[in-house]
Protein backbone atom coordinates (compact mmCIF):
# COMPACT_ATOMS: atom_id res chain seq x y z
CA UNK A 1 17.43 23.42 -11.13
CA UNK A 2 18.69 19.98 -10.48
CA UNK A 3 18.02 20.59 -6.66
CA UNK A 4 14.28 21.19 -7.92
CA UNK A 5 13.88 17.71 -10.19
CA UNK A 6 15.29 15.94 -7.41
CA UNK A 7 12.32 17.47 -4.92
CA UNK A 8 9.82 16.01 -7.60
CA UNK A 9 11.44 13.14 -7.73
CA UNK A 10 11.21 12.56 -4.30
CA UNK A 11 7.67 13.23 -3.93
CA UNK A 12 6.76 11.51 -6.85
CA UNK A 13 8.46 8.34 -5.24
CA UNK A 14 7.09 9.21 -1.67
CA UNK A 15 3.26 9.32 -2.83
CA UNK A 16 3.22 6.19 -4.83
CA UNK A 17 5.11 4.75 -1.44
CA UNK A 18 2.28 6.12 0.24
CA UNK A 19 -0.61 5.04 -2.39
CA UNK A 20 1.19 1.74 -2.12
CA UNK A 21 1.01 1.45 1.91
CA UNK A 22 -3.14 2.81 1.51
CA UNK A 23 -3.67 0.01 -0.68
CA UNK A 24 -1.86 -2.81 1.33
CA UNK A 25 -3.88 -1.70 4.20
CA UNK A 26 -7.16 -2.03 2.88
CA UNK A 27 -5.94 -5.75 1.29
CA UNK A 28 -4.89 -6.47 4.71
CA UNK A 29 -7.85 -4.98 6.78
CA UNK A 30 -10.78 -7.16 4.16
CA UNK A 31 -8.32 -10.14 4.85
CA UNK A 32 -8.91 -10.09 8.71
CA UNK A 33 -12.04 -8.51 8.75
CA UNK A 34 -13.96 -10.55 6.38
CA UNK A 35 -12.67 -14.12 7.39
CA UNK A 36 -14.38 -13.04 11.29
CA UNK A 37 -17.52 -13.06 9.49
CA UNK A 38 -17.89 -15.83 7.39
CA UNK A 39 -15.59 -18.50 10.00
CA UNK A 40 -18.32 -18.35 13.09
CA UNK A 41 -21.01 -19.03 10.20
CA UNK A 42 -19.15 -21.80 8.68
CA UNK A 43 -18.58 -23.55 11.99
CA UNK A 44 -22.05 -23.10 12.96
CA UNK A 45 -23.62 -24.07 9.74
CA UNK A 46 -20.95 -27.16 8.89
CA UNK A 47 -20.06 -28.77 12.29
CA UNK A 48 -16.81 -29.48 13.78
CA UNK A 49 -15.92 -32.14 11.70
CA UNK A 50 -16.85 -31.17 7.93
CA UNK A 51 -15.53 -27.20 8.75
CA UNK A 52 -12.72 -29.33 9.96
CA UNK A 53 -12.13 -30.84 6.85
CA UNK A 54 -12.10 -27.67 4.59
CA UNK A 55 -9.66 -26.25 6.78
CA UNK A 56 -7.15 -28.87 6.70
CA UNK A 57 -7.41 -29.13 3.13
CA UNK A 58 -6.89 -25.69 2.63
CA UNK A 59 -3.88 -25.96 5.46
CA UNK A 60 -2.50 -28.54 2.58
CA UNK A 61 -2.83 -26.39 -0.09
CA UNK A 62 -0.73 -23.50 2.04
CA UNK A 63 2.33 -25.87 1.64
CA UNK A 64 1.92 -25.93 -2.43
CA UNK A 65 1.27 -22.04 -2.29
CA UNK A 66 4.73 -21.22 -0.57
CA UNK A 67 5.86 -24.11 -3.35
CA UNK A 68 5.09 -22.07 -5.95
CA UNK A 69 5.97 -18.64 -4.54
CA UNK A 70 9.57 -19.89 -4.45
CA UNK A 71 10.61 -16.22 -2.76
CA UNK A 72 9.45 -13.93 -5.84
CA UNK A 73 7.28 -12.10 -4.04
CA UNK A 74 11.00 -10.83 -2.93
CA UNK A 75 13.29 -12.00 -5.17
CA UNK A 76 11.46 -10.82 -8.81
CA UNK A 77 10.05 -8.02 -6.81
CA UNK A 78 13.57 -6.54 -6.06
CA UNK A 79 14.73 -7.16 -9.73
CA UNK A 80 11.74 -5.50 -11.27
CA UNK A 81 11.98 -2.40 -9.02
CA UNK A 82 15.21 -2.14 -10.59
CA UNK A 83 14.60 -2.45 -14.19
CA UNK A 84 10.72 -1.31 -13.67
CA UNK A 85 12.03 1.54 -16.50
CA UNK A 86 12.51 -1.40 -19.04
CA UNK A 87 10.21 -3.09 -20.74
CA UNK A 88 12.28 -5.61 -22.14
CA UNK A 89 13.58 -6.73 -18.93
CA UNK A 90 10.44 -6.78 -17.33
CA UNK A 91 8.84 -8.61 -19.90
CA UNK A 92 11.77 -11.43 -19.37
CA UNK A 93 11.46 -11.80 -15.31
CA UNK A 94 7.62 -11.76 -15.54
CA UNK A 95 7.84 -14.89 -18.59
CA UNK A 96 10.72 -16.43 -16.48
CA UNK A 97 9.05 -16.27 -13.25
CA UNK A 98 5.10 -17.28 -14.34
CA UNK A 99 7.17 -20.12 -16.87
CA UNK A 100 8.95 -21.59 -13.38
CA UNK A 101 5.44 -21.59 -11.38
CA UNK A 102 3.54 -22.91 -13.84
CA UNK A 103 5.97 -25.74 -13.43
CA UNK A 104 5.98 -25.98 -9.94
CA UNK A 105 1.99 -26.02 -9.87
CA UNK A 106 2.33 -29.11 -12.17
CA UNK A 107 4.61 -31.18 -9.51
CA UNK A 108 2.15 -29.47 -6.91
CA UNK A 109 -1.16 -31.72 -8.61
CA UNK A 110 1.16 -34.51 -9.01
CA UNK A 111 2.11 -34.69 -5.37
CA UNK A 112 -1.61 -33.87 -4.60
CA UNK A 113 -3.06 -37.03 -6.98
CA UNK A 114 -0.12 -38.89 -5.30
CA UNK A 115 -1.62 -37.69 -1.70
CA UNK A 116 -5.44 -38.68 -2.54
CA UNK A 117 -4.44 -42.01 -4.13
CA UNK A 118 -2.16 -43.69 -2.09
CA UNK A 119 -2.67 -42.03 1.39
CA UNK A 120 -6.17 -42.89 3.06
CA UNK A 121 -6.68 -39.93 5.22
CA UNK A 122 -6.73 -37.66 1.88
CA UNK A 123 -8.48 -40.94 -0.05
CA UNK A 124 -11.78 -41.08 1.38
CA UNK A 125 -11.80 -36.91 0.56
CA UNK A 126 -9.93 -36.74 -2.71
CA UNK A 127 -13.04 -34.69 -4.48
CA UNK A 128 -12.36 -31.93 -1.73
CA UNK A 129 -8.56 -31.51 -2.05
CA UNK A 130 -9.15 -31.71 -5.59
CA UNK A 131 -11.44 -28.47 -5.39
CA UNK A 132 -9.63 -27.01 -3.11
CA UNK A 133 -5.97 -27.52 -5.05
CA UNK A 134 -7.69 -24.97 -7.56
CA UNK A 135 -6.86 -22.00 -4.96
CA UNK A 136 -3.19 -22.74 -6.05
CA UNK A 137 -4.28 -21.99 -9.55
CA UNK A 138 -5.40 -18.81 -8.23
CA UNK A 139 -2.18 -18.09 -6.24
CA UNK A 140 0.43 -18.48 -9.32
CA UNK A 141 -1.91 -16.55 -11.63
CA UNK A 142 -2.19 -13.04 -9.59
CA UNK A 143 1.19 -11.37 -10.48
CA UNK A 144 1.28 -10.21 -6.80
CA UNK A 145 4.63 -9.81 -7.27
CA UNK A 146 4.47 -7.65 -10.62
CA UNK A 147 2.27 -5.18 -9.45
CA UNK A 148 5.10 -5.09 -6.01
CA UNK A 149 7.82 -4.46 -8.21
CA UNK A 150 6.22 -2.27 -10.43
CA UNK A 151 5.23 -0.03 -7.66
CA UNK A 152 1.51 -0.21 -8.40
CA UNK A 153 -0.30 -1.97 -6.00
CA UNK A 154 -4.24 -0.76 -5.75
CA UNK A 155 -4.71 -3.13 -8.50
CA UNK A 156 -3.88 -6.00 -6.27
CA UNK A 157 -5.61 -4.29 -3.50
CA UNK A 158 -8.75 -3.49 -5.40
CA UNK A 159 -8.91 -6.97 -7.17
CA UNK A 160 -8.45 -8.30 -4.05
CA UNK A 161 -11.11 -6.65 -1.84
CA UNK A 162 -13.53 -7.37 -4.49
CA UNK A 163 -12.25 -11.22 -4.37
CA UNK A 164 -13.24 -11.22 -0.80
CA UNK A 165 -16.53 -9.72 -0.80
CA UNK A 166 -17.79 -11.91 -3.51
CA UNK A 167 -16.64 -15.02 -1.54
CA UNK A 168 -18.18 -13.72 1.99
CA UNK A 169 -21.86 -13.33 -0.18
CA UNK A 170 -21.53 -16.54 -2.02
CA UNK A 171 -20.67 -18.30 1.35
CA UNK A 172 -24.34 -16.88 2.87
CA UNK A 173 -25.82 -17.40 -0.39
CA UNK A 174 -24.95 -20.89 -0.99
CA UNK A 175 -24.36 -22.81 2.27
CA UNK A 176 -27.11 -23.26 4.16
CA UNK A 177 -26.86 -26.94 5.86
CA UNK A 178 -23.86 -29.72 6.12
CA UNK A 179 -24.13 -31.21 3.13
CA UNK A 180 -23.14 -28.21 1.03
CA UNK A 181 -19.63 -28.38 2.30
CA UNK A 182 -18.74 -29.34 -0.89
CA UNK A 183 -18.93 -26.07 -1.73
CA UNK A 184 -16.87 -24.27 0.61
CA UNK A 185 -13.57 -25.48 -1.70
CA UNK A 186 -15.45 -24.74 -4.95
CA UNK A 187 -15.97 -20.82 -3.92
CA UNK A 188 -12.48 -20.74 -2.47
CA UNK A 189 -10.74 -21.81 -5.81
CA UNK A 190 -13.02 -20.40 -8.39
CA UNK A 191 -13.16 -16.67 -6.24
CA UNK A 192 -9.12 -16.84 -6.31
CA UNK A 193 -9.25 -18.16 -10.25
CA UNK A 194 -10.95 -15.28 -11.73
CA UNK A 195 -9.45 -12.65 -9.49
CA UNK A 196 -5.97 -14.74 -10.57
CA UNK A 197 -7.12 -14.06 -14.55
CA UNK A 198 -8.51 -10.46 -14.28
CA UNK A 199 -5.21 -9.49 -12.47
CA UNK A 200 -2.80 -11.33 -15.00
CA UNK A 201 -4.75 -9.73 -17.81
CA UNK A 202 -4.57 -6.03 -16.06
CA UNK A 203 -0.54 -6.94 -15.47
CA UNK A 204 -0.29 -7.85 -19.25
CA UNK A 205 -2.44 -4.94 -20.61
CA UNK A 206 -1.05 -2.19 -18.09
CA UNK A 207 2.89 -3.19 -18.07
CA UNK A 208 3.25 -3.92 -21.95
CA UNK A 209 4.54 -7.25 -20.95
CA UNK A 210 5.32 -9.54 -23.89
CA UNK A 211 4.77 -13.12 -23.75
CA UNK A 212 7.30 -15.57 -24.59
CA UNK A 213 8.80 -18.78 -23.55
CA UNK A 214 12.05 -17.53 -21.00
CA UNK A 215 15.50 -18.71 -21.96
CA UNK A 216 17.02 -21.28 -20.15
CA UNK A 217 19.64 -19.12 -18.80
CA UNK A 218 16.88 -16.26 -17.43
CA UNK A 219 15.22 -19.23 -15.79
CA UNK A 220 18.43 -20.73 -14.33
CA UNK A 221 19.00 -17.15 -13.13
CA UNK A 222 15.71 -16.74 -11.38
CA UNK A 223 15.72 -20.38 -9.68
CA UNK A 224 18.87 -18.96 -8.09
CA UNK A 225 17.69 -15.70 -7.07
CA UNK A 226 14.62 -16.95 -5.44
CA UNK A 227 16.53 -20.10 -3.39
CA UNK A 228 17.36 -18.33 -0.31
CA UNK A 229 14.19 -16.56 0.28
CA UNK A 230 12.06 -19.76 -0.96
CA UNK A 231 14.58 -21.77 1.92
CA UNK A 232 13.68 -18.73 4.59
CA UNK A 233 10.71 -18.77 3.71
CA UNK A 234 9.88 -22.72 4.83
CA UNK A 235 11.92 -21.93 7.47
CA UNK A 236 9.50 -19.08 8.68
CA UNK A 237 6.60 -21.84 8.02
CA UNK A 238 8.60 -24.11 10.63
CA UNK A 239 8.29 -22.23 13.49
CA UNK A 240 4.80 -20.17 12.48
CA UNK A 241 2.54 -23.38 11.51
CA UNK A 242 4.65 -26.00 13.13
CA UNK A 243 3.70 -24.30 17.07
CA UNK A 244 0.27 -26.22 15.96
CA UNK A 245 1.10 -29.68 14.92
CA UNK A 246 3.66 -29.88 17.43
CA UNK A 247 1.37 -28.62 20.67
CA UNK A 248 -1.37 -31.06 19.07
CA UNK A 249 1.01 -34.04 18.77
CA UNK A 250 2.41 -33.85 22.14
CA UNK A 251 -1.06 -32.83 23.96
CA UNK A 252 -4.50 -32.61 23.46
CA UNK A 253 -7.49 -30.72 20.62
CA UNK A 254 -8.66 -28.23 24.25
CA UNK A 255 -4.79 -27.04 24.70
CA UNK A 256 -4.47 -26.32 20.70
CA UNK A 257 -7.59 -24.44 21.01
CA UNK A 258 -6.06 -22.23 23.34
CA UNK A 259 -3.10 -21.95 22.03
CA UNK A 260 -4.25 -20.83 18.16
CA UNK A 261 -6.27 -18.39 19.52
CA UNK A 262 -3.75 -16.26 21.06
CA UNK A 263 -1.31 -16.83 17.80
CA UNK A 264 -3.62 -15.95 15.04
CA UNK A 265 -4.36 -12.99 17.49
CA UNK A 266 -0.76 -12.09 17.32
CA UNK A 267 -0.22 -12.80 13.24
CA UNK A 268 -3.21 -10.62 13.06
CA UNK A 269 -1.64 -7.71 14.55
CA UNK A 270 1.51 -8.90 12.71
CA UNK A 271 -0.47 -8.28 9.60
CA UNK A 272 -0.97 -4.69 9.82
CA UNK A 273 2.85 -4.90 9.16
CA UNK A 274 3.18 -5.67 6.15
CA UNK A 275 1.70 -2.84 3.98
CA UNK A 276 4.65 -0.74 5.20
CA UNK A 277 7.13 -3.54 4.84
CA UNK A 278 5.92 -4.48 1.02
CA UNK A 279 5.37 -0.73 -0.14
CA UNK A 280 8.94 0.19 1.36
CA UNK A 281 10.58 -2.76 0.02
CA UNK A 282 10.59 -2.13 -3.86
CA UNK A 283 11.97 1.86 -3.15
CA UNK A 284 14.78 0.36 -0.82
CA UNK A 285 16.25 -2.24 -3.08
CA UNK A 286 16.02 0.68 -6.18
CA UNK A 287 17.98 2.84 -3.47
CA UNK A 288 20.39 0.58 -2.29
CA UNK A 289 21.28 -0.17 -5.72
CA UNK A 290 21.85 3.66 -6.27
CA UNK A 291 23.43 4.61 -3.29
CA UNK A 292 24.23 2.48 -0.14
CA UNK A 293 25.12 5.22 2.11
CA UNK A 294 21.58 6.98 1.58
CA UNK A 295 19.84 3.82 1.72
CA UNK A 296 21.41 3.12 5.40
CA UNK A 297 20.29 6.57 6.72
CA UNK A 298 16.58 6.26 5.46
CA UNK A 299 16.56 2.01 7.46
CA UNK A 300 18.26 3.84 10.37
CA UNK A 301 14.89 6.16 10.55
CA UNK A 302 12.62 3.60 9.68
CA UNK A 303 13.99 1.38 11.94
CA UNK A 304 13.10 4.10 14.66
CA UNK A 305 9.56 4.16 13.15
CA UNK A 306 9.01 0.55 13.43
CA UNK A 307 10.31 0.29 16.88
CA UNK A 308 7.52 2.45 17.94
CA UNK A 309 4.81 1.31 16.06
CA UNK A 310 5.42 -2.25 17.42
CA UNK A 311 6.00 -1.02 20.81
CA UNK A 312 2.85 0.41 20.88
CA UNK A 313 0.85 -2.80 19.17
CA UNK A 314 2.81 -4.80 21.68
CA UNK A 315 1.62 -2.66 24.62
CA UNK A 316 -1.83 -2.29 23.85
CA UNK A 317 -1.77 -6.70 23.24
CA UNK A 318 -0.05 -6.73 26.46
CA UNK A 319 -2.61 -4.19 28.45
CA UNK A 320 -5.48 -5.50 26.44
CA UNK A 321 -4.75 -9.31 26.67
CA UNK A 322 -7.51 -10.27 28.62
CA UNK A 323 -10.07 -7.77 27.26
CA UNK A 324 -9.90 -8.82 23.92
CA UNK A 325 -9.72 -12.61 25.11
CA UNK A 326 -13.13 -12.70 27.32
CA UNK A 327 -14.69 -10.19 24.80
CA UNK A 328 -14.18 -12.04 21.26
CA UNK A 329 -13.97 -15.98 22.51
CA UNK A 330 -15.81 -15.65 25.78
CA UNK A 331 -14.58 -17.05 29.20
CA UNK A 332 -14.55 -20.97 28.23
CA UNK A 333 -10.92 -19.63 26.37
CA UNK A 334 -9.60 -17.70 29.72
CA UNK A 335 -6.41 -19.90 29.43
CA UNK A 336 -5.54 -17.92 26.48
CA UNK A 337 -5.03 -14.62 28.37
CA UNK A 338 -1.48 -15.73 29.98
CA UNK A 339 -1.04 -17.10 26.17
CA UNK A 340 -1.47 -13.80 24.51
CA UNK A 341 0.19 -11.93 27.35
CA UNK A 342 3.88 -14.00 26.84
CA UNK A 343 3.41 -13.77 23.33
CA UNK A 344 2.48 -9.96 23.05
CA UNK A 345 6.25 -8.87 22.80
CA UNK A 346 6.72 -10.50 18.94
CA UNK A 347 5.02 -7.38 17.12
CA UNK A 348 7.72 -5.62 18.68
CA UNK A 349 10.65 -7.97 17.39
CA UNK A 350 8.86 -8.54 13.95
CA UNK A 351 8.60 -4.93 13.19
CA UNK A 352 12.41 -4.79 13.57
CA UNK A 353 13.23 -8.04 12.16
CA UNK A 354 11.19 -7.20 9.10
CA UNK A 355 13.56 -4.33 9.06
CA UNK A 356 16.71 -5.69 9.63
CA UNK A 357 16.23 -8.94 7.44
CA UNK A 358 13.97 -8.21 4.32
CA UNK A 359 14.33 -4.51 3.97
CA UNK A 360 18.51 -4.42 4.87
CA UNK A 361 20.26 -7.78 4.58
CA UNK A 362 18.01 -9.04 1.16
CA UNK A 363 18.51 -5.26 -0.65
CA UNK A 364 22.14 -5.67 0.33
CA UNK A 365 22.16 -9.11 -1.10
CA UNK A 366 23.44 -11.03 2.39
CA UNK A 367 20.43 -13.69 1.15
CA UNK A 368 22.50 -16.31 3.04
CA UNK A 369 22.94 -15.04 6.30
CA UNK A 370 19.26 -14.17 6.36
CA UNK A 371 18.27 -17.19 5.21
CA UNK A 372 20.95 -18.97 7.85
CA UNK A 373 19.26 -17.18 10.57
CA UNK A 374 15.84 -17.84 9.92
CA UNK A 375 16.71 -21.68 9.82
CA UNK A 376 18.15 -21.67 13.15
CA UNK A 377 15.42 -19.71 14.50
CA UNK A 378 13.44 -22.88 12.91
CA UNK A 379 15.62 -25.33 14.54
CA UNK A 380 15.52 -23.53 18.16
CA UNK A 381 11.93 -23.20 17.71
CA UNK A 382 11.26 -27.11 16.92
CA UNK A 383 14.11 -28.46 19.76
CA UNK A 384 12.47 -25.44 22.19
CA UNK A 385 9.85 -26.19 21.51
CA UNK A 386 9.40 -29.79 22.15
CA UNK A 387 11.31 -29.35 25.25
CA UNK A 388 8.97 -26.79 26.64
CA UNK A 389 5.53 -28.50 25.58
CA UNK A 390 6.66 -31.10 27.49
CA UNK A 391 7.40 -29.14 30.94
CA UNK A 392 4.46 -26.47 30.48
CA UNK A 393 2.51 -27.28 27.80
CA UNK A 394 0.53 -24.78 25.63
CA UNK A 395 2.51 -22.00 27.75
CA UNK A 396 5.46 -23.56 26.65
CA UNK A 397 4.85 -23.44 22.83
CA UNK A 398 4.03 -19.77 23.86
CA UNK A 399 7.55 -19.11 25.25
CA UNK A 400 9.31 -21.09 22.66
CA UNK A 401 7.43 -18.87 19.71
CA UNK A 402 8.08 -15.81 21.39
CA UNK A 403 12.06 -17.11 21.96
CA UNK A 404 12.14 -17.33 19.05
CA UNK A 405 11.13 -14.24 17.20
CA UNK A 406 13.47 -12.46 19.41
CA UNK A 407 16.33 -14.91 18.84
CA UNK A 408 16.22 -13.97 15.11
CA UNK A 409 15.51 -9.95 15.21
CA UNK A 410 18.90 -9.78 17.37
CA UNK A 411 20.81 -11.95 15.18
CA UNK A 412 19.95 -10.11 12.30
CA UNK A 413 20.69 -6.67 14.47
CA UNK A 414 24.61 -7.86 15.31
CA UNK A 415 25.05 -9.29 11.88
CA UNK A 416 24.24 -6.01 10.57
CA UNK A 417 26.18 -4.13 12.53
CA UNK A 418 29.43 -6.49 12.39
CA UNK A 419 28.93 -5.54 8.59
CA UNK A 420 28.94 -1.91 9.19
CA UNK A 421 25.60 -0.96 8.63
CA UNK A 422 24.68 0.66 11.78
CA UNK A 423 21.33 0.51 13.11
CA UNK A 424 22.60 1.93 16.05
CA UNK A 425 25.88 4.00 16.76
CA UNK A 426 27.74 5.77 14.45
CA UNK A 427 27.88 5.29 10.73
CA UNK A 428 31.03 4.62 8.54
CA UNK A 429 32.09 7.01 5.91
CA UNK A 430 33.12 3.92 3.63
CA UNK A 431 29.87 2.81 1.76
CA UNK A 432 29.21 -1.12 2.49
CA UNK A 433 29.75 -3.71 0.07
C-alpha cells in the first residue's frame, strides 16, 4: 500500500516536472524566436544610431534587473519549494521578498535620475532611460520566482508568450520611420508592466497569498539567503556582458560585431538549458532536504543526461559553425566562423556546470564555494581576457570566454567530489552534510 502512494507520488511530481520543462521551453523558444523578427526591422527602420540608443538603454536597465533579482529566482525559489504545502510561510517569503525589491527598484530610479542628471552621455537622452527604466517595474512585479517555487510555471510561460507577441505587433504597428524611436522604450516597459500586474494578481489569487508588511527579521533572513547567489550572479554578468565592453575598449565597433555574433549564438543555444535546469531545480532542493543520499543518485543520472545533451548542441555548433554563420549574417561576418567554432565547447561545460553548481552545491547549501568559484571564473575571465585581446584580438576574447566556462564546471566537479558527493566513482554510504 505504501509502495503504491509512493508510485503516485512520484508521478504526480514527475508530470508537473515535465509540465514545468514544456512550459519553460515554449517561454524560451518565443524569447529567441520573436526578438529575430522584430531586431532586423528595428535596425532597418531606426538606423544605427537611434536602434543604438534603445539598446544601450535597455543594456542599462539589465544592471538594475539583476539589482533587484538579488538571487530569488534561487534563493526564495528553494525556500518555497520547501514550504510550498504552507500557506503561511509562503505568504511571508512572497511579502518579504516583493517588500525587499520594491526597495531596491527605489535606489534603482534614484541611481537612474542620478545617471540622466549629472552624467551627459545619459543627459541629452534622459526621456528614453526614463521609459525604458519602466521594464524594471515590469521585472520586480512578475513573481517569476513564485510560480518556480510553487511548481507551476505555464502561468509564467503563458503570460509570457502572450507578452511577446503583443510587443512584436505593436513594434510593426507603431514604428514606421526614425522618429518614432521614442516608442521602442514605451512598448518595452508598458508590455512587461501589465504582463508584471496580470501575473502578480494570478500569484495572489491562485496561491492564497496574504499581503502584509514582512517582519524585520523575515527580511533580514531573506537579504542573507539571497547574498551569495545575488554576488554569483554579478559575477556571471562579469565574464558574460563584460567579453563586450572589454573587446570594444581595447579594439574596434567591426571586431565587436564579430565577436557578439558568435556569443549570443552560443547563449542562444545556452538557453534551451534552462527549462530543464529551472523545472528540476525546485524538486531537487525539496529532495535534498528529504533525503541527501536519493538526491545524489537522481544528479548522478542527470548529470549523465546533461553531458549528452550538451555534447550533442556542442557538436552540431561545432559541425555547423560556418553554416549557420554564412546562412543567418551572410559572408561580410565570415570572421565569426573560427569565433563560434572555439567557443562551441561551452554548451557542453554549462550543461554540467548548471548541474554541479545550481542544482548540487546551492540545494546542499555550499552557497559560498559556488559563489567563490564563479568570482574567480570572473577574475580569470577579466585578467584573460585583457591579456588575450591584446595578442589575438576578438579570437582572444573567444578563448578567454570559453577558458573560462570550463575553468568553473571543473572546479565545481572536484569541489564536489572532495565533499563526497560523487559525480563520478563510487558513492559513500554516509549521507553528506
Amino acid at each position: 500500500m505504501i509502495s503504491r502512494i509512493t508510485n503516485i507520488v512520484q508521478k504526480k511530481e514527475y508530470k508537473t516536472i515535465l509540465e514545468n520543462m514544456l512550459s519553460l521551453t515554449g517561454l524560451q523558444f518565443a524569447s529567441y524566436i520573436l526578438p529575430l523578427i522584430t531586431l532586423p526591422y528595428l535596425t532597418w527602420i531606426l538606423g544605427p544610431e537611434l536602434f543604438g540608443l534603445t539598446q544601450y538603454a535597455i543594456s542599462l536597465i539589465t544592471y538594475f534587473q539583476f539589482f533587484t533579482d538579488y538571487g530569488f529566482n534561487l534563493s526564495a525559489t528553494r525556500e518555497l519549494a520547501i514550504v510550498k504545502e504552507d500557506n503561511d510561510k509562503v505568504s511571508r517569503i512572497f511579502n518579504s521578498v516583493m517588500f525587499i525589491k520594491i526597495i531596491l527598484c527605489i535606489i534603482s530610479f534614484l541611481i537612474t535620475l542620478i545617471l540622466i542628471t549629472f552624467v551627459g552621455k545619459f543627459n541629452k537622452d534622459a526621456i528614453v532611460y526614463l521609459l525604458t527604466f519602466g521594464m524594471v517595474i515590469g521585472y520586480i512585479l512578475f513573481p517569476t520566482w513564485l510560480f518556480q517555487g510553487m511548481e507551476y510555471m505555464k502561468y509564467t510561460s503563458i503570460l509570457n508568450i502572450i507578452g511577446k507577441v503583443i510587443f512584436t505587433v505593436l513594434i510593426f504597428l507603431l514604428i514606421h520611420k526614425a522618429s518614432d524611436y521614442i516608442l521602442v522604450p514605451v512598448i518595452n516597459s508598458l508590455g512587461l508592466i501589465v504582463v508584471g500586474i496580470a501575473g502578480l494578481y494570478i500569484a495572489i489569487t491562485r496561491f492564497n497569498i496574504k499581503l502584509s508588511l514582512p517582519s524585520k527579521e523575515d527580511v533580514k533572513y531573506h537579504l542573507k539567503e539571497g547574498w551569495h547567489v545575488f554576488i554569483s550572479t554579478i559575477a556571471i554578468n562579469m565574464y558574460t556582458t563584460t567579453n563586450t565592453f572589454l573587446l570594444g575598449l581595447l579594439t574596434n565597433n567591426t571586431l565587436v560585431g564579430y565577436y557578439s555574433i558568435s556569443e549570443k549564438i552560443i547563449l542562444a543555444v545556452n538557453g534551451l538549458l534552462n527549462p530543464i535546469s529551472q523545472a528540476l531545480y525546485p524538486f531537487i532542493s525539496r529532495s535534498v532536504n528529504n533525503d541527501k543520499k536519493t538526491s545524489i543518485t537522481f544528479i548522478r543520472k542527470l548529470s549523465k543526461i546533461m553531458a549528452v545533451v550538451g555534447l550533442i548542441l556542442s557538436v552540431g555548433l561545432l559541425v555547423f559553425s560556418k553554416t549557420i554563420i554564412l546562412t543567418l549574417f551572410g559572408p561580410s561576418y565570415a570572421s565569426s566562423v573560427i569565433i563560434l567554432q572555439i567557443m562551441s565547447i561551452i554548451p557542453l561545460a554549462v550543461s554540467l556546470s548548471t548541474i554541479f553548481g545550481i542544482q548540487t552545491m546551492l540545494t546542499f547549501n555550499y552557497k559560498k564555494a559556488f559563489t567563490t568559484i564563479v568570482m574567480l571564473g570572473g577574475i580569470l575571465d577579466i585578467l584573460l581576457g585583457i591579456i588575450l585581446i591584446y595578442l589575438l584580438k576578438e579570437v582572444g576574447i573567444a578563448i578567454s570566454f570559453t577558458i573560462t566556462e570550463i575553468f568553473i564546471t571543473v572546479a565545481m566537479f572536484i569541489f564536489l567530489q572532495n565533499k563526497g558527493i560523487k559525480i563520478i566513482g563510487k558513492l559513500n554510504n554516509n549521507n553528506n552534510d
